[in-house]
Protein backbone atom coordinates (compact mmCIF):
# COMPACT_ATOMS: atom_id res chain seq x y z
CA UNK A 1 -31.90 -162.77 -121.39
CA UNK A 2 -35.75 -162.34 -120.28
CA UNK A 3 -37.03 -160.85 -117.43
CA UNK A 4 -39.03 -161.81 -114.61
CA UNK A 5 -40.93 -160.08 -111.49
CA UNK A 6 -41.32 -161.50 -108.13
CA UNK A 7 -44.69 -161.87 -106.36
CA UNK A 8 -43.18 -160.90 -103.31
CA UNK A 9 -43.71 -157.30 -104.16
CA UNK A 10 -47.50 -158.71 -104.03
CA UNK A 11 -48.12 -159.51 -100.87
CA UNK A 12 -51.41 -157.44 -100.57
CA UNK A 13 -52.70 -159.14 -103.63
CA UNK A 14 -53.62 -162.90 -104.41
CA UNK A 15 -51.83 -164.27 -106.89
CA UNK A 16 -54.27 -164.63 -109.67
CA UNK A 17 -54.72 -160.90 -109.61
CA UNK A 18 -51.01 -160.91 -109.37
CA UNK A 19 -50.30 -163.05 -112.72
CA UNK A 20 -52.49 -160.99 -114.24
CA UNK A 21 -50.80 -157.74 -113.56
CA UNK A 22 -47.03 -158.85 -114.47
CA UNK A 23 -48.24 -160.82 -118.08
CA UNK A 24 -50.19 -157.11 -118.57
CA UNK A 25 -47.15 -155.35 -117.48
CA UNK A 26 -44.92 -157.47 -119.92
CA UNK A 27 -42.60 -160.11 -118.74
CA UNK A 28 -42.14 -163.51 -119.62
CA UNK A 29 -41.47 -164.85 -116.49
CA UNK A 30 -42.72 -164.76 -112.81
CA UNK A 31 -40.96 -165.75 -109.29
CA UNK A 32 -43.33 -167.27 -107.21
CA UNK A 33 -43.90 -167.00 -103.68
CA UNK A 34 -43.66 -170.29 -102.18
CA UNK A 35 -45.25 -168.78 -98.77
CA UNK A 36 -48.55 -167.40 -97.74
CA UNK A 37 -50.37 -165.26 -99.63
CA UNK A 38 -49.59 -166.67 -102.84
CA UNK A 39 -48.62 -170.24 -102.78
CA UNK A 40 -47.54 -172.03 -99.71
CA UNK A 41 -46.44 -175.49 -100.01
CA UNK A 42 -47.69 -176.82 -96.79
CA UNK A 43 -51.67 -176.15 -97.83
CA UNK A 44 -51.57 -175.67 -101.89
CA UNK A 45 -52.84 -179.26 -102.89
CA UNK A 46 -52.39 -180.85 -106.72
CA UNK A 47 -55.60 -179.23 -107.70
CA UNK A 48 -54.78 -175.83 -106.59
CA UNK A 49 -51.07 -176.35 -108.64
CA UNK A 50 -52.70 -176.99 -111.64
CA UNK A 51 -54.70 -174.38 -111.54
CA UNK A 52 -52.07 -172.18 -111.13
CA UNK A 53 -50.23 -173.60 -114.25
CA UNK A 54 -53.32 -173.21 -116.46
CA UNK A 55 -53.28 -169.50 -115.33
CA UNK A 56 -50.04 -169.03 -115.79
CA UNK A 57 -49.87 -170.24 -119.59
CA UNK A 58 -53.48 -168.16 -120.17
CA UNK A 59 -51.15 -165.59 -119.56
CA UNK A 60 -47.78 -166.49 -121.49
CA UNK A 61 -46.09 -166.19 -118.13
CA UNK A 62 -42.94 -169.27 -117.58
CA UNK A 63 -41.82 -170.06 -113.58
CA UNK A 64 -38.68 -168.48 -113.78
CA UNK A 65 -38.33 -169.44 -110.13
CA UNK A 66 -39.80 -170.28 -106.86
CA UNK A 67 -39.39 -168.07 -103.53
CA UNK A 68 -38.94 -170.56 -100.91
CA UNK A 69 -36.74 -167.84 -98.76
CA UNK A 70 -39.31 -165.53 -97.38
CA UNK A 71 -41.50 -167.55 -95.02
CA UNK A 72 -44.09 -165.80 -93.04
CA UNK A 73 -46.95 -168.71 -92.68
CA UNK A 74 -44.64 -170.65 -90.22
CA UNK A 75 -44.31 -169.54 -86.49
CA UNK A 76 -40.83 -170.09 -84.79
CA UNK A 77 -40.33 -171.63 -81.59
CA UNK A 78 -40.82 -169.64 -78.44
CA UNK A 79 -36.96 -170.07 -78.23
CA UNK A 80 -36.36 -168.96 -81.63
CA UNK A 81 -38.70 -166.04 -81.15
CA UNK A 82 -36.77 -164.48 -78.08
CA UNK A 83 -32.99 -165.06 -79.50
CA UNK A 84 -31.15 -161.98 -79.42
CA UNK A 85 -28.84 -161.21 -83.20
CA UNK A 86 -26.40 -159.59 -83.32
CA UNK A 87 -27.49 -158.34 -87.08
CA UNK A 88 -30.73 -157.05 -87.89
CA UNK A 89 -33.23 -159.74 -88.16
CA UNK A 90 -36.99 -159.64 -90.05
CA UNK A 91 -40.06 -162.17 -89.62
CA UNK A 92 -39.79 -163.70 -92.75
CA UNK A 93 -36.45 -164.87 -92.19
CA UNK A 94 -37.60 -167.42 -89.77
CA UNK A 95 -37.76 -170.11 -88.56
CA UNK A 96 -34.07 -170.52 -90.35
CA UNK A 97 -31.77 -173.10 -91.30
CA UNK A 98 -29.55 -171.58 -88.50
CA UNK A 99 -32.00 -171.49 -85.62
CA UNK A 100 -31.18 -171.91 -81.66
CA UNK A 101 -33.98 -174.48 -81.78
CA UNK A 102 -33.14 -178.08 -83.86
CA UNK A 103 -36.93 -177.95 -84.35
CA UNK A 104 -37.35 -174.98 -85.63
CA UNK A 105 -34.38 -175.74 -88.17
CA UNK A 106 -36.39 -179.11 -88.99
CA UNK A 107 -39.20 -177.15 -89.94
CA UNK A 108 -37.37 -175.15 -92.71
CA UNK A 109 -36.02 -178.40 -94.03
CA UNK A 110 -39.48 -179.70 -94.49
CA UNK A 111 -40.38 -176.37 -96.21
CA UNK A 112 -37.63 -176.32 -98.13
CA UNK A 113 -38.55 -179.98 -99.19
CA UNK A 114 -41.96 -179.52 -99.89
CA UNK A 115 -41.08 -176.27 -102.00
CA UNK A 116 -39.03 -178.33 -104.32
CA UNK A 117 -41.74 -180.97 -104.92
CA UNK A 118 -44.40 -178.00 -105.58
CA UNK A 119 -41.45 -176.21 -107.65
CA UNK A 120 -41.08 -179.50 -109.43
CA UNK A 121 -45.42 -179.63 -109.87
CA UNK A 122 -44.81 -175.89 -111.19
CA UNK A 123 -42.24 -176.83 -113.67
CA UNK A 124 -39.81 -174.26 -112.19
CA UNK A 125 -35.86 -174.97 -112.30
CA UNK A 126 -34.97 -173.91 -109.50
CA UNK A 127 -36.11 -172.85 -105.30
CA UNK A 128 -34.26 -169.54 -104.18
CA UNK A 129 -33.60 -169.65 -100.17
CA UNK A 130 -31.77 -167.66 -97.84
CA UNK A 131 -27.97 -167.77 -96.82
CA UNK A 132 -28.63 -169.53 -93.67
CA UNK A 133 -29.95 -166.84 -91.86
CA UNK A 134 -29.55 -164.37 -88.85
CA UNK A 135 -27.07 -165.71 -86.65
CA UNK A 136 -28.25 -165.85 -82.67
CA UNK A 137 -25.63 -164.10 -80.59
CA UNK A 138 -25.66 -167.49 -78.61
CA UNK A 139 -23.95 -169.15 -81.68
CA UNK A 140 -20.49 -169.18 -83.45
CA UNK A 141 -20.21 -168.29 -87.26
CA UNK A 142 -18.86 -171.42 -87.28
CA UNK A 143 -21.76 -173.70 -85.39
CA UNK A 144 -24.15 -172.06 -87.91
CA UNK A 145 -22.79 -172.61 -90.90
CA UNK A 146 -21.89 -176.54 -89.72
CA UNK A 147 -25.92 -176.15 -89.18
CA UNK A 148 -26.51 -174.61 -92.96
CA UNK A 149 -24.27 -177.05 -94.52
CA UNK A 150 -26.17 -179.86 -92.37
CA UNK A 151 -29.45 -178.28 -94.05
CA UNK A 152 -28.65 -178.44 -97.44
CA UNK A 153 -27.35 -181.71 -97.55
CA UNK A 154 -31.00 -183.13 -95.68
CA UNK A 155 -32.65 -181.21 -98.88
CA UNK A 156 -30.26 -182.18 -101.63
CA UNK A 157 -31.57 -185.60 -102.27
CA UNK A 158 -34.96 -184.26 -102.63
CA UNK A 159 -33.67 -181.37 -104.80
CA UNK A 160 -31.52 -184.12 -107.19
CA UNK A 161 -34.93 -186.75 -107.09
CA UNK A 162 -37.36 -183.92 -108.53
CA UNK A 163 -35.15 -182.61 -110.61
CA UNK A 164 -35.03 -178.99 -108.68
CA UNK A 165 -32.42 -176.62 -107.81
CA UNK A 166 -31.63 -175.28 -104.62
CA UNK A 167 -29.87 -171.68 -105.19
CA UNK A 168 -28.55 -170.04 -101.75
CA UNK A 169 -29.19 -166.36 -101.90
CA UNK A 170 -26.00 -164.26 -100.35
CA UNK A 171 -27.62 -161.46 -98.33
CA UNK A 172 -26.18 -158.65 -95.89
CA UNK A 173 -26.12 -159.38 -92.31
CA UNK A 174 -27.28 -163.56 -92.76
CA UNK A 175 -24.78 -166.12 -92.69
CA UNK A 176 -23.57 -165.87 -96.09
CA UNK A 177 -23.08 -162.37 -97.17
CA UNK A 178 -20.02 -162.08 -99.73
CA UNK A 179 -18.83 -163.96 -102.88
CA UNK A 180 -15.62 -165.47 -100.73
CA UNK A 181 -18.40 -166.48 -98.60
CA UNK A 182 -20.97 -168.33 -101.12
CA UNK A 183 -17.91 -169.82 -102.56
CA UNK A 184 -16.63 -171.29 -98.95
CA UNK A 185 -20.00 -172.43 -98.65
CA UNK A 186 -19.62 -174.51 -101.85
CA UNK A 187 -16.38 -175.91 -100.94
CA UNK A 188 -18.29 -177.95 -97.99
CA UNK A 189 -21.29 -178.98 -100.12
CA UNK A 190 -21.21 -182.28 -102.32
CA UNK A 191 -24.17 -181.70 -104.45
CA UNK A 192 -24.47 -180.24 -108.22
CA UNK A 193 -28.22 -179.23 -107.25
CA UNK A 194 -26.77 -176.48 -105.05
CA UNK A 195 -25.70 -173.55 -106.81
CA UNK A 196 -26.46 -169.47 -106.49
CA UNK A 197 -29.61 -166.93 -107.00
CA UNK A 198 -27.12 -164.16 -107.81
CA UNK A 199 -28.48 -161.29 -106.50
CA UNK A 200 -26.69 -157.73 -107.43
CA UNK A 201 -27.96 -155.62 -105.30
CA UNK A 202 -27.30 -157.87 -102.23
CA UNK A 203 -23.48 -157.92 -103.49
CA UNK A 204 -23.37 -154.26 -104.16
CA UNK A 205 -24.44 -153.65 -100.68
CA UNK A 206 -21.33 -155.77 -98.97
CA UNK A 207 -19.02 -153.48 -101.38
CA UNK A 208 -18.78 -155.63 -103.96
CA UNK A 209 -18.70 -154.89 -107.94
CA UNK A 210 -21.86 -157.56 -108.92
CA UNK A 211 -20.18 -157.16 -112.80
CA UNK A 212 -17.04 -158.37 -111.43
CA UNK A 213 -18.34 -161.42 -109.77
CA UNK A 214 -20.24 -162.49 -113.18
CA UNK A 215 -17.21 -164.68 -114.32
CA UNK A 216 -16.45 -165.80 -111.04
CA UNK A 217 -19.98 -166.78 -110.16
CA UNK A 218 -20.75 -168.33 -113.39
CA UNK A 219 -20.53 -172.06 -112.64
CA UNK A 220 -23.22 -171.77 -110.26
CA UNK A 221 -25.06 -168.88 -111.16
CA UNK A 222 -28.94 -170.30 -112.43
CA UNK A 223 -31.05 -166.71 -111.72
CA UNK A 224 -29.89 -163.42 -111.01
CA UNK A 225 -31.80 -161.13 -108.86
CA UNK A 226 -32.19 -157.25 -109.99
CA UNK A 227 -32.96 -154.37 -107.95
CA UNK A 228 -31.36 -150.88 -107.31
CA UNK A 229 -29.39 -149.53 -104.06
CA UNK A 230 -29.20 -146.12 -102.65
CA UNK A 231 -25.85 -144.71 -102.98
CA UNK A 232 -24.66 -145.10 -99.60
CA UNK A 233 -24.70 -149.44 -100.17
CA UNK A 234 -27.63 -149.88 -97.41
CA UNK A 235 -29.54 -153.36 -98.53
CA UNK A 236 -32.45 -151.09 -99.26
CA UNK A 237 -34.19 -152.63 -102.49
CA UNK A 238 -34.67 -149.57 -104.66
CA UNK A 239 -36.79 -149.25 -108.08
CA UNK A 240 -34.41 -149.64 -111.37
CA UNK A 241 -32.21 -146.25 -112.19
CA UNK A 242 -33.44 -144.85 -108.58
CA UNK A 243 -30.29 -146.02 -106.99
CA UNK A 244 -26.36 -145.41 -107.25
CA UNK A 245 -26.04 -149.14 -109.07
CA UNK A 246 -24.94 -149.12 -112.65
CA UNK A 247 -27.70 -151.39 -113.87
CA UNK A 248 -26.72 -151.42 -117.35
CA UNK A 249 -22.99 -152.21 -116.86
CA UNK A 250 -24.32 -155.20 -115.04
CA UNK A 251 -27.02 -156.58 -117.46
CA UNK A 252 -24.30 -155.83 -120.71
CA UNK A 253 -21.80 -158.14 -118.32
CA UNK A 254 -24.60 -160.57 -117.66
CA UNK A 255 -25.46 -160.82 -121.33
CA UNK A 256 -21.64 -161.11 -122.28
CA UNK A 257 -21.05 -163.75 -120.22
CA UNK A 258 -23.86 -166.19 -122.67
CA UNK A 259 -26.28 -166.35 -120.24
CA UNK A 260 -29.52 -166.71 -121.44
CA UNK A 261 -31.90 -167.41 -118.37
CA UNK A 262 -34.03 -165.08 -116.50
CA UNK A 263 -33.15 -162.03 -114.76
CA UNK A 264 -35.56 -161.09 -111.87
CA UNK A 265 -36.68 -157.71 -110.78
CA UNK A 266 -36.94 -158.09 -107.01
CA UNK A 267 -38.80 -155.14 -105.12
CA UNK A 268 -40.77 -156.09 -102.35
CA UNK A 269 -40.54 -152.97 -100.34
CA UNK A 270 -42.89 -152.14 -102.72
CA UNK A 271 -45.76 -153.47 -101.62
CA UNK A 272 -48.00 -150.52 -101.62
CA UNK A 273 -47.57 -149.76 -105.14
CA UNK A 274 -46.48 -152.96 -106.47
CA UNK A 275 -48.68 -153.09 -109.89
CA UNK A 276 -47.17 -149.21 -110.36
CA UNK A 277 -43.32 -150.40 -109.37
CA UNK A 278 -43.83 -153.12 -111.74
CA UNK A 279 -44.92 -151.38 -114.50
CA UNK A 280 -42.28 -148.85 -113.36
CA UNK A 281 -39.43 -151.50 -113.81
CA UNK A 282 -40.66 -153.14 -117.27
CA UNK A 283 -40.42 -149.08 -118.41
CA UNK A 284 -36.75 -148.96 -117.42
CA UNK A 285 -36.37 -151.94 -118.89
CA UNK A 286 -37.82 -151.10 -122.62
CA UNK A 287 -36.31 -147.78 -122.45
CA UNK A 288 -32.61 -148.80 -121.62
CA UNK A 289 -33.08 -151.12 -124.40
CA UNK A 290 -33.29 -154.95 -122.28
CA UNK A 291 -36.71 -156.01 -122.76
């Protein structure tokens, strides 16, 4: 296994500054923010993609993915911004696949699109996005997930042309929040680019064993997501061995099962002290004996 950091602990820095600080801190990968500050598809041109590559390799850092599930630099519908949820809701989750307004759902399938072609540009594997998203109170279960199924198979083709997975990140209180849940999900979509960003801490927090769901996972498992959780299983993202998660039980099941990919620290609460929390993590890391 090798380890990778995602920018969007970064936020408050650009991303050159941010490359620099994660191939300084030690990793050999990097998760990319496909979303404003760092690299937003809808304004990064070829130029500004190469450049990014050159930097990358100046600093022996690989793409181990692309964030194209946070998405701040797009504003949702008037219509979309007044929906009431009936789970907690944050900016960056919108506009969704799962929005009241079609347009507003259009617009993540075009961002979802043009991540995968600027993934492709980045030679990254794979786009993480979310699990639908919030569910308006105004909507069925049922209508949005005919919705996220609808989305996925508008960006398959794309994903399958460019050679460019699309992983669907479970996540407490979206649309898609257990294991049974993903694996529903899958039953309904006819593509092999669709598969899971497994992320532990987002399983841990619906009262799931992540080690357990290893196995079970496997077959469409590309990139696992790290972070810790506070003992009482709230989806707060907590710095490695700060939480109640047993992160090496997870990592030795992870490495057990042959995977050899990249596992991600994700910690963007962090944003404050995000070259510290990095740093922070890549300790744990060394000291528990994983990187």
């Amino acid at each position: 296994m090798r380890f990778g950091f995602s920018t969007n602990a970064f936020r408050d820095y650009d991303l050159d500054s941010t490359v620099e600080v994660l191939g300084d801190a030690g990793y050999d990968g990097i998760e990319i923010l496909l979303d404003d500050p760092h690299l937003y598809p809808g304004t990064a041109d070829e130029d500004e993609v190469e450049r990014v590559v050159g930097l990358l390799e100046e600093h022996g850092l690989e793409v181990c993915n692309c964030n194209a599930f946070m998405l701040s630099a797009i504003e949702p519908s008037a219509e979309s911004e007044e929906a009431e949820f009936s789970r907690d809701t944050e900016a960056f989750h919108h506009p969704s696949f799962v929005e009241l307004d079609a347009d507003d759902r259009r617009k993540r399938v075009e961002h979802t699109k043009d991540a995968l072609e600027t993934a492709a540009a980045l030679g990254a594997p794979h786009i993480s996005v979310p699990p639908g998203g919030p569910v308006p109170k105004r909507k069925s279960d049922d209508e949005a997930l005919d919705e996220f199924v609808e989305g996925l198979e508008a960006v398959a083709p794309t994903a399958e042309e460019v050679g460019v997975d699309v992983l669907v990140e479970p996540e407490p209180e979206l649309l898609i929040e257990t294991s049974d849940d993903f694996l529903d999900l899958m039953d309904r979509v006819d593509s092999d680019s669709v598969g899971c960003n497994f992320d532990a801490g987002h399983f841990f927090s619906v009262g799931e064993d992540p080690a357990e769901l290893v196995d079970e996972l496997a077959e469409y498992t590309s990139h696992y997501h790290i972070e810790d959780i506070p003992a009482d299983r709230r989806h707060e993202h907590t710095q490695l061995g700060e939480g109640a998660m047993d992160i090496d039980g997870f990592l030795s099941t992870v490495e057990g099962s042959g995977y050899d990919g990249f596992v991600t620290v994700e910690l963007y609460p962090y944003g404050e002290t995000a070259e510290e929390t990095a740093h922070d993590a890549m300790r744990y890391l060394r000291e528990h004996g994983w990187a």
